[in-house]
N, C-alpha and C. Protein backbone atom coordinates (compact mmCIF):
# COMPACT_ATOMS: atom_id res chain seq x y z
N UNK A 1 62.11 52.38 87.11
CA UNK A 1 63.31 53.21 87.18
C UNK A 1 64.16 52.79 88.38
N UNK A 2 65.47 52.89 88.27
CA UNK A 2 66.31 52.52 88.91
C UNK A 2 66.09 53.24 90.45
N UNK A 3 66.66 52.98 91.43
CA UNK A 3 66.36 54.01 92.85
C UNK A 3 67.94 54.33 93.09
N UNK A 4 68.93 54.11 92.28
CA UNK A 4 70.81 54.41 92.62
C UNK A 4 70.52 55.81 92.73
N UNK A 5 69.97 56.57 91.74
CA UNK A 5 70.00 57.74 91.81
C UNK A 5 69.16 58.62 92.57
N UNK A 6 68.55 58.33 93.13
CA UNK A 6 67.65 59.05 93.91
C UNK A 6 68.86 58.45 95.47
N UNK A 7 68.96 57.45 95.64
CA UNK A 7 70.31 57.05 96.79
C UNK A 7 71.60 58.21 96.89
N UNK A 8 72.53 57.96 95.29
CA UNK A 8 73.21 59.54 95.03
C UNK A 8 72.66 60.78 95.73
N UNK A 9 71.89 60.48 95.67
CA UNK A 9 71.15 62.73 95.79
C UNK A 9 71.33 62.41 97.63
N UNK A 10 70.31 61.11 97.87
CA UNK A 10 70.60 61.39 98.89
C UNK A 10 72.02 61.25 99.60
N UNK A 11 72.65 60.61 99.23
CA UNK A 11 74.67 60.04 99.78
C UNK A 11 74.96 62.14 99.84
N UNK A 12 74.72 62.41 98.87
CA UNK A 12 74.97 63.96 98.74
C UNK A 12 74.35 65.09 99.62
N UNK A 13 73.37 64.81 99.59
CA UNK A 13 72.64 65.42 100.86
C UNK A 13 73.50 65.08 102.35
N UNK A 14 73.71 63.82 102.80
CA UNK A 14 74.62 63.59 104.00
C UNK A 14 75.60 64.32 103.76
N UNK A 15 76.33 64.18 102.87
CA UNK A 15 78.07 64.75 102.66
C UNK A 15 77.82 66.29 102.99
N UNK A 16 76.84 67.09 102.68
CA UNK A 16 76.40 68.62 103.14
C UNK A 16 76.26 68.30 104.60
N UNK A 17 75.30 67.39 104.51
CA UNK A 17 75.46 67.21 106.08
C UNK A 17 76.60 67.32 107.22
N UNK A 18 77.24 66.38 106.64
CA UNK A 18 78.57 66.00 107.90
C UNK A 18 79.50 66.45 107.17
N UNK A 19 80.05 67.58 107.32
CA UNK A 19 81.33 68.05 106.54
C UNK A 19 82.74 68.02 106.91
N UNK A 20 82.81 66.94 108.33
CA UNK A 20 83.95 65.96 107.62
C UNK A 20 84.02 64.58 107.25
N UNK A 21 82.97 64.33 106.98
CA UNK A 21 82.40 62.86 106.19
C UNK A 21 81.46 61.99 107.23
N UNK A 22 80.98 60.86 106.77
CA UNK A 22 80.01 60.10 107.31
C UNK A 22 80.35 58.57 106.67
N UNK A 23 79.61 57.78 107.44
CA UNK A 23 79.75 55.89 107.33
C UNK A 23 78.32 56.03 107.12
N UNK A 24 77.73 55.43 106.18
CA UNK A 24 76.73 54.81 106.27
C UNK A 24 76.55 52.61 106.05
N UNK A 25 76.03 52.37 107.01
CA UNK A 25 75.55 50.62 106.78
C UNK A 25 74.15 50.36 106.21
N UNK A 26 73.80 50.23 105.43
CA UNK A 26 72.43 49.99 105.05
C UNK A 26 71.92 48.32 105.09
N UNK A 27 70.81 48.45 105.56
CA UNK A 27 70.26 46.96 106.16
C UNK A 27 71.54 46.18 106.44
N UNK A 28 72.01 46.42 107.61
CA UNK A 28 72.96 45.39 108.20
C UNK A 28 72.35 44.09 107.99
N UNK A 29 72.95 42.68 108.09
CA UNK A 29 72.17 41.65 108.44
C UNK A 29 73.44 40.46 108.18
N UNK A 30 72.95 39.66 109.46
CA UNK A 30 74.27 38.75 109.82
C UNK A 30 75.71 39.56 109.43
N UNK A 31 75.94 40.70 110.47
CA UNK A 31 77.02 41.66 110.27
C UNK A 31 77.42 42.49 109.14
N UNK A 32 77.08 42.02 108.04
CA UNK A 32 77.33 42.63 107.07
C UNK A 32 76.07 43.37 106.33
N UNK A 33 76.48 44.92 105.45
CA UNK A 33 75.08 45.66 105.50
C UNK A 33 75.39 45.46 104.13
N UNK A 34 74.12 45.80 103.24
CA UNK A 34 73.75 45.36 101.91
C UNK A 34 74.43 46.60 101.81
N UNK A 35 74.87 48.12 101.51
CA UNK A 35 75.29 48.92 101.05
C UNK A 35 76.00 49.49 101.81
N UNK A 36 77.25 50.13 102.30
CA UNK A 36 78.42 50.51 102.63
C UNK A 36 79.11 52.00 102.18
N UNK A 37 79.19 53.17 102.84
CA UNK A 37 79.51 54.04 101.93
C UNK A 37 80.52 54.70 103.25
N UNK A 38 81.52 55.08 102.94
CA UNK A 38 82.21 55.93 104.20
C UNK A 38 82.93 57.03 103.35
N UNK A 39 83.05 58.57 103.76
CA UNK A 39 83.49 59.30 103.58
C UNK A 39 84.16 59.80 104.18
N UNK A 40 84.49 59.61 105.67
CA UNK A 40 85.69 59.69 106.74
C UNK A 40 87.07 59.71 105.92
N UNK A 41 87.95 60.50 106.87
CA UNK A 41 89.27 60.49 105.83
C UNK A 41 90.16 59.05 105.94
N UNK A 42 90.79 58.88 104.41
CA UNK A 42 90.69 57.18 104.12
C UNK A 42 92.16 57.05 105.56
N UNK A 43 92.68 58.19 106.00
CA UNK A 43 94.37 57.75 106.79
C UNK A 43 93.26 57.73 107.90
N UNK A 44 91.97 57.88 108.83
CA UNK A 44 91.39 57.21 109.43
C UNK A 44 90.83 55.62 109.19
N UNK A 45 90.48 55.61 108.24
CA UNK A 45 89.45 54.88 107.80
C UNK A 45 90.84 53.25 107.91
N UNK A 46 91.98 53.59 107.37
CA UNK A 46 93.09 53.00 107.27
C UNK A 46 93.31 52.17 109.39
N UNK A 47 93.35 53.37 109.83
CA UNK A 47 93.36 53.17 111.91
C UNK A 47 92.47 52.55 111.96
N UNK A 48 90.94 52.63 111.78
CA UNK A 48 89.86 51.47 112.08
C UNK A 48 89.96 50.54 111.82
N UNK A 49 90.30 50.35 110.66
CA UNK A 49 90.55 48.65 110.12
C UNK A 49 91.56 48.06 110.61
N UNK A 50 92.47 48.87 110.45
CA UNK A 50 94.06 47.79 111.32
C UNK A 50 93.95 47.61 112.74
N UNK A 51 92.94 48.34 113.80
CA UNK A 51 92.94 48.24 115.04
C UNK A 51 91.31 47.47 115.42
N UNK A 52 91.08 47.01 113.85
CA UNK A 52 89.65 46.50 114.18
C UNK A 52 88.63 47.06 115.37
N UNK A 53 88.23 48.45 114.84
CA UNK A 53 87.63 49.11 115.93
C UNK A 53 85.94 49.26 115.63
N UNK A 54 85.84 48.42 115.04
CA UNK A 54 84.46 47.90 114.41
C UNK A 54 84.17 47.20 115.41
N UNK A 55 84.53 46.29 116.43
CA UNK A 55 84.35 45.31 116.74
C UNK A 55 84.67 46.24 118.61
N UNK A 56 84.85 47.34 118.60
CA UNK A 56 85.21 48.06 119.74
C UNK A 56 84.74 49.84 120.01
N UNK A 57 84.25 50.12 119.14
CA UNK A 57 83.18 51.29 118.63
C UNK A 57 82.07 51.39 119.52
N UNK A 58 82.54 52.21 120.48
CA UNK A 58 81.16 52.62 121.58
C UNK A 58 79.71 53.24 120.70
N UNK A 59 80.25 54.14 119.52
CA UNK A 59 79.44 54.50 118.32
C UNK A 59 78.46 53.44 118.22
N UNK A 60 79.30 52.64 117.47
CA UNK A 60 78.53 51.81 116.78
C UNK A 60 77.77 50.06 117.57
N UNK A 61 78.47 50.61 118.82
CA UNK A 61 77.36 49.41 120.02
C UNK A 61 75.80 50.06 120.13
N UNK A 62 75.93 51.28 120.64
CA UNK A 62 74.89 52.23 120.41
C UNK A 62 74.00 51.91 119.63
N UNK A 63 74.45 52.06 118.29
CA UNK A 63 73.86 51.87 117.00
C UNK A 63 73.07 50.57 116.96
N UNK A 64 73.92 49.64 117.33
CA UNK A 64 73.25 48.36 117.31
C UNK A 64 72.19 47.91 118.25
N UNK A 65 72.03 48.74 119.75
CA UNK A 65 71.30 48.66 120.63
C UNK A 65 70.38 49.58 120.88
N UNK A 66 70.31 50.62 119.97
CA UNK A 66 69.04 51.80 120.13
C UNK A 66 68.88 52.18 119.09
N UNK A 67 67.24 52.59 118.83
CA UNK A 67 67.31 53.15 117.54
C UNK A 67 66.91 54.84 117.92
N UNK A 68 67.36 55.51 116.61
CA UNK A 68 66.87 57.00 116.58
C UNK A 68 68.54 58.02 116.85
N UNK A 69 68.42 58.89 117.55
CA UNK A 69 69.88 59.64 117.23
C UNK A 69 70.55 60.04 118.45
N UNK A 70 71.15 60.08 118.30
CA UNK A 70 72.26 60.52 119.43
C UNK A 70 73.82 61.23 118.94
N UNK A 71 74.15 62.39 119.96
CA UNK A 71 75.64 63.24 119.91
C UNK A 71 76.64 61.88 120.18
N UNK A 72 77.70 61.35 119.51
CA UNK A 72 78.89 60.55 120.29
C UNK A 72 78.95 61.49 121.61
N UNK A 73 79.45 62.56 122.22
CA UNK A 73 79.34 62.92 123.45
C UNK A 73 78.45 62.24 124.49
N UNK A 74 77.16 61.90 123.96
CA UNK A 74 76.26 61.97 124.96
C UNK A 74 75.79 60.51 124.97
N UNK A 75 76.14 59.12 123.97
CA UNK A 75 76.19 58.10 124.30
C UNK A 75 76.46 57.42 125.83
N UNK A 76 77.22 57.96 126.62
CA UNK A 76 77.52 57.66 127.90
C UNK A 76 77.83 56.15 128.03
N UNK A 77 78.64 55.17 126.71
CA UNK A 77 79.06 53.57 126.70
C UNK A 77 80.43 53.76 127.02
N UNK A 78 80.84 52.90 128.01
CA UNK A 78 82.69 53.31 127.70
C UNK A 78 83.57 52.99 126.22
N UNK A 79 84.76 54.13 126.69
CA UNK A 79 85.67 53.92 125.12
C UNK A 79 87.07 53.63 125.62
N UNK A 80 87.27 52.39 126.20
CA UNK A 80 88.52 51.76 126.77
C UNK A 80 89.48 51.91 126.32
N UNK A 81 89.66 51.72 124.32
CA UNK A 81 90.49 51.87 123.41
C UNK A 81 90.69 53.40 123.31
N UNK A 82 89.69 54.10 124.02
CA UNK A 82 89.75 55.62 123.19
C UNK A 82 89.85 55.89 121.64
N UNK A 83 88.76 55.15 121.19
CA UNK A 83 88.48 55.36 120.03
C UNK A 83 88.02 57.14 119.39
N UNK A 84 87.02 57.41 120.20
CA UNK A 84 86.87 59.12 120.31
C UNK A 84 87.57 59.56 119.98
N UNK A 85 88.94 59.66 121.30
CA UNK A 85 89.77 60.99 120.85
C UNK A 85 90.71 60.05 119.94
N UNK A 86 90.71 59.44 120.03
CA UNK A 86 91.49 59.33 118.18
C UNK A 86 90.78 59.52 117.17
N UNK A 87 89.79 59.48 116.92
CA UNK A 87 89.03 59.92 116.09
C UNK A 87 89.19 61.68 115.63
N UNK A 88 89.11 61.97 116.79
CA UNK A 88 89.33 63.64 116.84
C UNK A 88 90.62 64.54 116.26
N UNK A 89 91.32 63.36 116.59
CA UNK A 89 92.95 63.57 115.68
C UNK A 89 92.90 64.04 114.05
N UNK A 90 91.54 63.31 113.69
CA UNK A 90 91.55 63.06 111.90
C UNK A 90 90.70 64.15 111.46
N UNK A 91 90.41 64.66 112.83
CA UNK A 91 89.24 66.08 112.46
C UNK A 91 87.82 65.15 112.49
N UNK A 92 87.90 64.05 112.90
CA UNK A 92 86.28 63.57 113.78
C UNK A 92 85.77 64.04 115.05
N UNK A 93 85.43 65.12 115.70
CA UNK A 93 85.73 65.93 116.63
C UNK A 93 84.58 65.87 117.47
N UNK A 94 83.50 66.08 116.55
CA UNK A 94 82.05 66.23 116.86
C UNK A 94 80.87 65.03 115.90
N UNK A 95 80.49 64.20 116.77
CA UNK A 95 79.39 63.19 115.84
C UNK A 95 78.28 63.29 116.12
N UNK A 96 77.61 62.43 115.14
CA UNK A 96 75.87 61.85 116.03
C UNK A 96 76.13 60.69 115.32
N UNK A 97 75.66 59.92 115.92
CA UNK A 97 74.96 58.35 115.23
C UNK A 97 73.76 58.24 115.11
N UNK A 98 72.62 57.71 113.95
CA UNK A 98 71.35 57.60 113.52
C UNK A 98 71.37 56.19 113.33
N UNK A 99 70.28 55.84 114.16
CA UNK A 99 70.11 53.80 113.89
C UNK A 99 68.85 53.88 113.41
N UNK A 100 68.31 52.92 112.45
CA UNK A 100 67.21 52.74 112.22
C UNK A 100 66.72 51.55 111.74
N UNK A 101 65.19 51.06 111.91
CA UNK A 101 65.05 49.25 111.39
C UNK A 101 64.77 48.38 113.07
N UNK A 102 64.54 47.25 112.34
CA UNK A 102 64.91 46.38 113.19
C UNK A 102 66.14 45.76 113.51
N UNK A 103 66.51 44.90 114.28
CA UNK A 103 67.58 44.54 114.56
C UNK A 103 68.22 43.33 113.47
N UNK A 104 66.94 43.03 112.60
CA UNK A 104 67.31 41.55 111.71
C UNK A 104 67.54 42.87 110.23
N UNK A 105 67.56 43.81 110.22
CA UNK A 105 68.10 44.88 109.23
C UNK A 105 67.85 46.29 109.63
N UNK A 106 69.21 46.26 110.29
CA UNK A 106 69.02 47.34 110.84
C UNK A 106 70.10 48.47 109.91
N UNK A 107 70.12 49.85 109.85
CA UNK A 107 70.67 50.96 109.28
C UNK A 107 71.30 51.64 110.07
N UNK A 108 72.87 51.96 110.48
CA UNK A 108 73.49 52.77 111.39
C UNK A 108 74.30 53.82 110.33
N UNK A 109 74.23 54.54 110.81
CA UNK A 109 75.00 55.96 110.46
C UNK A 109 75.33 57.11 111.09
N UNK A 110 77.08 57.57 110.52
CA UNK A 110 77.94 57.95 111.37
C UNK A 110 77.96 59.41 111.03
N UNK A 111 77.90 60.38 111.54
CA UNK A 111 78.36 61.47 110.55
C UNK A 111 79.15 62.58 111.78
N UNK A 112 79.89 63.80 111.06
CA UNK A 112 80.93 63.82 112.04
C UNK A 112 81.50 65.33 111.24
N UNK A 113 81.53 66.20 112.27
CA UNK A 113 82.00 67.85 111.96
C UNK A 113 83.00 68.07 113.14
N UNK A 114 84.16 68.87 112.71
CA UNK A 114 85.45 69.63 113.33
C UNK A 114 84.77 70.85 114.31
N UNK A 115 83.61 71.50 113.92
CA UNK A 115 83.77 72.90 114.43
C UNK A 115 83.02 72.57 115.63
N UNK A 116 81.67 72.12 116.02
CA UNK A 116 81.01 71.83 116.41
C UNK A 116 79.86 70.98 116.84
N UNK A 117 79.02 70.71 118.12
CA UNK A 117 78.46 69.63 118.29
C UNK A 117 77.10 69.84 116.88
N UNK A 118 76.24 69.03 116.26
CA UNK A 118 75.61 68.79 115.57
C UNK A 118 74.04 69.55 116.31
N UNK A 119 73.37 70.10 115.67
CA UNK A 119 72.17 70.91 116.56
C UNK A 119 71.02 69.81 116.35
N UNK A 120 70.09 70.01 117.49
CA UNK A 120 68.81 68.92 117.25
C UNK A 120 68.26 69.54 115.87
N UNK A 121 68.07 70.38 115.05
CA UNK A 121 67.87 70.27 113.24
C UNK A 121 68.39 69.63 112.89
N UNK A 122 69.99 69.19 112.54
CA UNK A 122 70.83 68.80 111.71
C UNK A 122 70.61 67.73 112.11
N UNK A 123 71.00 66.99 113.17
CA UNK A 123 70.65 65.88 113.70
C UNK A 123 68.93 64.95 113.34
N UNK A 124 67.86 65.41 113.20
CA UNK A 124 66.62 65.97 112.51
C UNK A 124 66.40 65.43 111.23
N UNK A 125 67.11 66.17 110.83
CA UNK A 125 67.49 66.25 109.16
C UNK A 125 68.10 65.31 108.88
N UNK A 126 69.60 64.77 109.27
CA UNK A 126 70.45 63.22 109.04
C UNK A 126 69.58 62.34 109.23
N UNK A 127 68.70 62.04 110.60
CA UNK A 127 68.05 60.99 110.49
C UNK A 127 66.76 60.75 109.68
N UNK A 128 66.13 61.98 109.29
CA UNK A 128 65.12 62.03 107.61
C UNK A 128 65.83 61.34 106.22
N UNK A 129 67.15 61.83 106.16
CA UNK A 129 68.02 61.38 104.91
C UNK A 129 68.18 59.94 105.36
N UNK A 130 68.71 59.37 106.13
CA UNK A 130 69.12 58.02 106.51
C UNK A 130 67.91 56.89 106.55
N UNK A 131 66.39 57.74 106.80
CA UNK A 131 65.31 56.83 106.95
C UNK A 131 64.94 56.63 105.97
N UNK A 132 65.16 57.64 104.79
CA UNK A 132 64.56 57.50 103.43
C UNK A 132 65.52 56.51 102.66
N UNK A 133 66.82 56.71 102.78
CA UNK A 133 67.74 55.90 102.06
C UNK A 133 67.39 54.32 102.87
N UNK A 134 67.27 54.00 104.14
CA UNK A 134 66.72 52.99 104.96
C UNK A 134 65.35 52.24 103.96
N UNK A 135 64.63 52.93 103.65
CA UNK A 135 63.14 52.65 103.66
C UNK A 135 63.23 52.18 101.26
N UNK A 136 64.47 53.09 101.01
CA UNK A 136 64.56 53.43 99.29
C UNK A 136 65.46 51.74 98.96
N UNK A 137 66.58 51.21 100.04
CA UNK A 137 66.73 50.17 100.01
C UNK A 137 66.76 48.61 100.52
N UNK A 138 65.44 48.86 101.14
CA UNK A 138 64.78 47.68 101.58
C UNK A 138 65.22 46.71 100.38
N UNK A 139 66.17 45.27 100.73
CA UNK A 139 65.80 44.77 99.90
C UNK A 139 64.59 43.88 99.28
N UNK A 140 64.25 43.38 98.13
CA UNK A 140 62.79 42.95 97.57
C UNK A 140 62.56 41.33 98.52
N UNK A 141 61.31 40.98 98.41
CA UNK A 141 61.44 39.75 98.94
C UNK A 141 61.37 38.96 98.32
N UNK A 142 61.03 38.76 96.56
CA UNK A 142 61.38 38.08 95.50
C UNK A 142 61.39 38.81 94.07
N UNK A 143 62.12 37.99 93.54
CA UNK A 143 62.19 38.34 92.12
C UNK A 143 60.92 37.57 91.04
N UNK A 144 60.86 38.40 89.86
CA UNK A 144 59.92 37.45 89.04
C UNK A 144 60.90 36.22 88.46
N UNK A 145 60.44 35.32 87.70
CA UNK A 145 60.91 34.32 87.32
C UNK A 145 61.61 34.23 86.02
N UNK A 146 61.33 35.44 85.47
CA UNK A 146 62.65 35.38 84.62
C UNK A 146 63.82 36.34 84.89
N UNK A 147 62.90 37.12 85.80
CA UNK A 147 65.03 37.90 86.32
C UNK A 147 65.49 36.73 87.21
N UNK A 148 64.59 35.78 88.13
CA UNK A 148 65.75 34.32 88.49
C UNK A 148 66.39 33.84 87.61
N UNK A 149 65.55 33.49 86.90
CA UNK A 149 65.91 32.87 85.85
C UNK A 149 67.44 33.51 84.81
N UNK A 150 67.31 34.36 84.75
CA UNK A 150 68.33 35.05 83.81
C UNK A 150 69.09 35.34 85.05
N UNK A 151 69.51 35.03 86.28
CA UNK A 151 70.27 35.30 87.11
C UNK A 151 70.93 33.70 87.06
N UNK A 152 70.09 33.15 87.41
CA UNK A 152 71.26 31.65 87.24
C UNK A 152 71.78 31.41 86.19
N UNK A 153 71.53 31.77 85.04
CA UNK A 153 71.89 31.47 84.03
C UNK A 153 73.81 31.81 84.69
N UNK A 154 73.66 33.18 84.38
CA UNK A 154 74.83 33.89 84.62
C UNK A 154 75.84 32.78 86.08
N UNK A 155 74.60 32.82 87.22
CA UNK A 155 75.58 32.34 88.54
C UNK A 155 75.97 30.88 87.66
N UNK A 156 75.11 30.44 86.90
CA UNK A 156 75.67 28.66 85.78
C UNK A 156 77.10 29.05 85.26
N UNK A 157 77.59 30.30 85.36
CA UNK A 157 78.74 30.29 83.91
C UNK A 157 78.19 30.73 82.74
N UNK A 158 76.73 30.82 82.58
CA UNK A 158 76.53 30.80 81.06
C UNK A 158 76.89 32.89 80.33
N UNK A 159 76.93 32.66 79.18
CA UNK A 159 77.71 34.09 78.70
C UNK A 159 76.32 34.16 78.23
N UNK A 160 75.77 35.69 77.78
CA UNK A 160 74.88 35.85 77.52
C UNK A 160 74.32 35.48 76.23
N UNK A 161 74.74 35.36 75.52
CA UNK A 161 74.24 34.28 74.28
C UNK A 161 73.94 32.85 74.28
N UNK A 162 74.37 31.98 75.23
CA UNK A 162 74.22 31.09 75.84
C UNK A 162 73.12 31.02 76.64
N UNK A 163 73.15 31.92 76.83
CA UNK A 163 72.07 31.94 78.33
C UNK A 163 70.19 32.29 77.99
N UNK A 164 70.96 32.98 76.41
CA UNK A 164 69.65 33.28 75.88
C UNK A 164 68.76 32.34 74.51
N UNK A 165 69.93 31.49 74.23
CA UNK A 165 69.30 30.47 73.75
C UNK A 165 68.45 29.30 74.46
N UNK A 166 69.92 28.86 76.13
CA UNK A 166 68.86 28.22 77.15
C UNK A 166 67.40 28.36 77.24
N UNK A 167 67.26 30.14 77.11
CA UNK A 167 65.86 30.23 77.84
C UNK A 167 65.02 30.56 76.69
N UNK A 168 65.26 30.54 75.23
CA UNK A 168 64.27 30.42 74.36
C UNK A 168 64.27 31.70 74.04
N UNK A 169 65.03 32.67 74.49
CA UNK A 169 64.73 34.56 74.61
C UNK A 169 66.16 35.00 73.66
N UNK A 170 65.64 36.13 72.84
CA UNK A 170 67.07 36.61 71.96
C UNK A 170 67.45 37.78 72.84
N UNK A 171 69.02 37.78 72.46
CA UNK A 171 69.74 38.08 73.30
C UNK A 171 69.35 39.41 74.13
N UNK A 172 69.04 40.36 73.21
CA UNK A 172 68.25 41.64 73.71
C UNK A 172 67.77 41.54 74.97
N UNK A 173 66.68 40.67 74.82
CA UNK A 173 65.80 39.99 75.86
C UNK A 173 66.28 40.03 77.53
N UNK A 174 67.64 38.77 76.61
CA UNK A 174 68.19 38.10 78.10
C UNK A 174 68.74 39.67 78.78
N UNK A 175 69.44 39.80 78.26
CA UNK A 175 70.08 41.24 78.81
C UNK A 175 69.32 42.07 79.62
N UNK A 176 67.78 42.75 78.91
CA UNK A 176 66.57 43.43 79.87
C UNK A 176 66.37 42.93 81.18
N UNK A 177 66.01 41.56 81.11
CA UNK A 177 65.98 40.55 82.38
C UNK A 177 66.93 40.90 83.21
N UNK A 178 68.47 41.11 82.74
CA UNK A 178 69.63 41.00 83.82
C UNK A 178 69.28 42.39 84.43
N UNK A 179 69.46 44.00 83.46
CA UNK A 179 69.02 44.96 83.90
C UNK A 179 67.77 45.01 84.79
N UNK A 180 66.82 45.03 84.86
CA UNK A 180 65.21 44.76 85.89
C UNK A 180 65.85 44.49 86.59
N UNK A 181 66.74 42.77 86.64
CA UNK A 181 66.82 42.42 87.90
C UNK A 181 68.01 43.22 89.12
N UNK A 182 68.82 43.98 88.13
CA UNK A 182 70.17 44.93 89.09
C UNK A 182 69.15 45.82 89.75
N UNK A 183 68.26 46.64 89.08
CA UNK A 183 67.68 47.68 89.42
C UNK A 183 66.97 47.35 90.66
N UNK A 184 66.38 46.32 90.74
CA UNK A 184 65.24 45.68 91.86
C UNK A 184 66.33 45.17 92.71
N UNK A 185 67.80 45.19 92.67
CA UNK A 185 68.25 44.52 93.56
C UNK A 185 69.27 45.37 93.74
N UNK A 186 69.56 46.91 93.53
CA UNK A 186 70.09 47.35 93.88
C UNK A 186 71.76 47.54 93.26
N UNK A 187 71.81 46.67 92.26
CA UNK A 187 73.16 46.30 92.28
C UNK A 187 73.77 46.77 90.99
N UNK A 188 75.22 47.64 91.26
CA UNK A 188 75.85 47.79 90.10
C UNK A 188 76.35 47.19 88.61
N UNK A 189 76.26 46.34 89.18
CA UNK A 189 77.06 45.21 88.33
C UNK A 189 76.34 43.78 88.35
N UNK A 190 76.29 42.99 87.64
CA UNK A 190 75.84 41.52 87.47
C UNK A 190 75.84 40.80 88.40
N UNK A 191 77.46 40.69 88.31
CA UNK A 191 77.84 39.95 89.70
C UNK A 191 77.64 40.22 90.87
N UNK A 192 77.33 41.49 91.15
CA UNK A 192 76.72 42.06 92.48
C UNK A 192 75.24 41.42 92.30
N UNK A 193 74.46 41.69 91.45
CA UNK A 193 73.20 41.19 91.51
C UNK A 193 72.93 39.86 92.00
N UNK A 194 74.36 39.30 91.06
CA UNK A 194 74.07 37.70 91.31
C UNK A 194 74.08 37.39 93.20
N UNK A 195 74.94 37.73 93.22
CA UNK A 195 75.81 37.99 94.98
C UNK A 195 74.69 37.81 95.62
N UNK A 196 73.69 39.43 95.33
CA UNK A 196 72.64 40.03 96.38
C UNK A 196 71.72 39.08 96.48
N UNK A 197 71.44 38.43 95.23
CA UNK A 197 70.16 37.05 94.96
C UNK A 197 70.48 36.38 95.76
N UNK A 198 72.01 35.45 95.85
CA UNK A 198 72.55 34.69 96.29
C UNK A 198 71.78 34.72 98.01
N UNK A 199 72.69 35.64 98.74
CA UNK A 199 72.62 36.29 99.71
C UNK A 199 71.23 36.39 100.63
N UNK A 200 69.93 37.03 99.46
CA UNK A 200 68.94 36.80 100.20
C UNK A 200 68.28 35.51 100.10
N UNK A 201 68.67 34.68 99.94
CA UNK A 201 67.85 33.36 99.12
C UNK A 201 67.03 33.09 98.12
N UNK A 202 67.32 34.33 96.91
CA UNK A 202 66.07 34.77 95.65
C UNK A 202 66.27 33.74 94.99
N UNK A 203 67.67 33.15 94.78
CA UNK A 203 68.28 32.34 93.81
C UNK A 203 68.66 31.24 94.01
């Protein structure tokens, strides 16, 4: 069975959580994290990117250099840009950040309320949801040999009728192979699968 949906419940569980949205990175690695989800409001989300504050995020230095949780208040990294109180403008007022992993895949997450600072429960609780979603998408360290197999086909160009004569399998077949292999790899779509193979060196 697929694990997207048990991920959903949890993405949903955070959003109760941080009720004015949250970033999650799942297994960062060479900067970029295998899964990506932000619920921050998008006319913020719009200021981070154009002022590239990814790259200037006292938050998210934190994140990258400690694991376990912390209030944004109580980080104590400087915020030169004043990223904070702009943040606070969009109704980001009050945060915590949750890091988790190692540093060769590591999991940071942002989450962030208007009324008040976050209590050591809630805080508690985010980093339970974030370790499980952490731990639910580990990615695999190989595939069997015919979801490779039915993955190159596809990264070849080949269309699935093609692809299923290549491998001696009717089409039905080839198709199961592609499904297994999204599910084990996390991925919506084909081409994401193909990507994720790509990416870890499955393929």
């Amino acid at each position: 069975m697929s694990k997207a949906p048990v991920l959903d419940l949890l993405l949903h569980d955070l959003s109760l959580a941080a009720p004015s949205g949250f970033a999650i990175g799942l297994h960062i690695r060479y900067v970029s994290p295998l899964i990506m989800v932000n619920t921050y409001p998008d006319a913020w989300q719009e200021v981070y990117t154009a002022k590239v504050y990814g790259l200037r995020d006292p938050t998210l230095a934190w994140g990258l250099s400690h694991t376990g949780t912390r209030r944004w208040s109580q980080i104590g990294l400087p915020d030169p840009f004043g990223i904070l109180p702009e943040a606070a403008g969009f109704g980001l007022v009050h945060g915590m950040i949750a890091s988790i992993g190692p540093m060769s895949s590591r999991t940071i997450a942002g989450a962030a309320r208007a009324d008040r600072e976050f209590t050591d429960e809630e805080m508690d609780h985010i980093h339970r949801v974030v370790q499980r979603m952490h731990d639910l998408s580990e990615p695999p360290a190989r595939l069997s040999k015919p979801q490779v197999d039915a993955l190159k086909c596809i990264a070849d160009g080949d269309r699935h009728a093609a692809a299923a004569a290549r491998l001696g399998i009717s089409e039905s077949a080839f198709k199961a192979r592609l499904t297994s292999a999204r599910h084990k790899l996390m991925a919506r779509t084909t081409a994401e699968a193909v990507q994720r193979a790509r990416e870890y060196g499955l393929i």
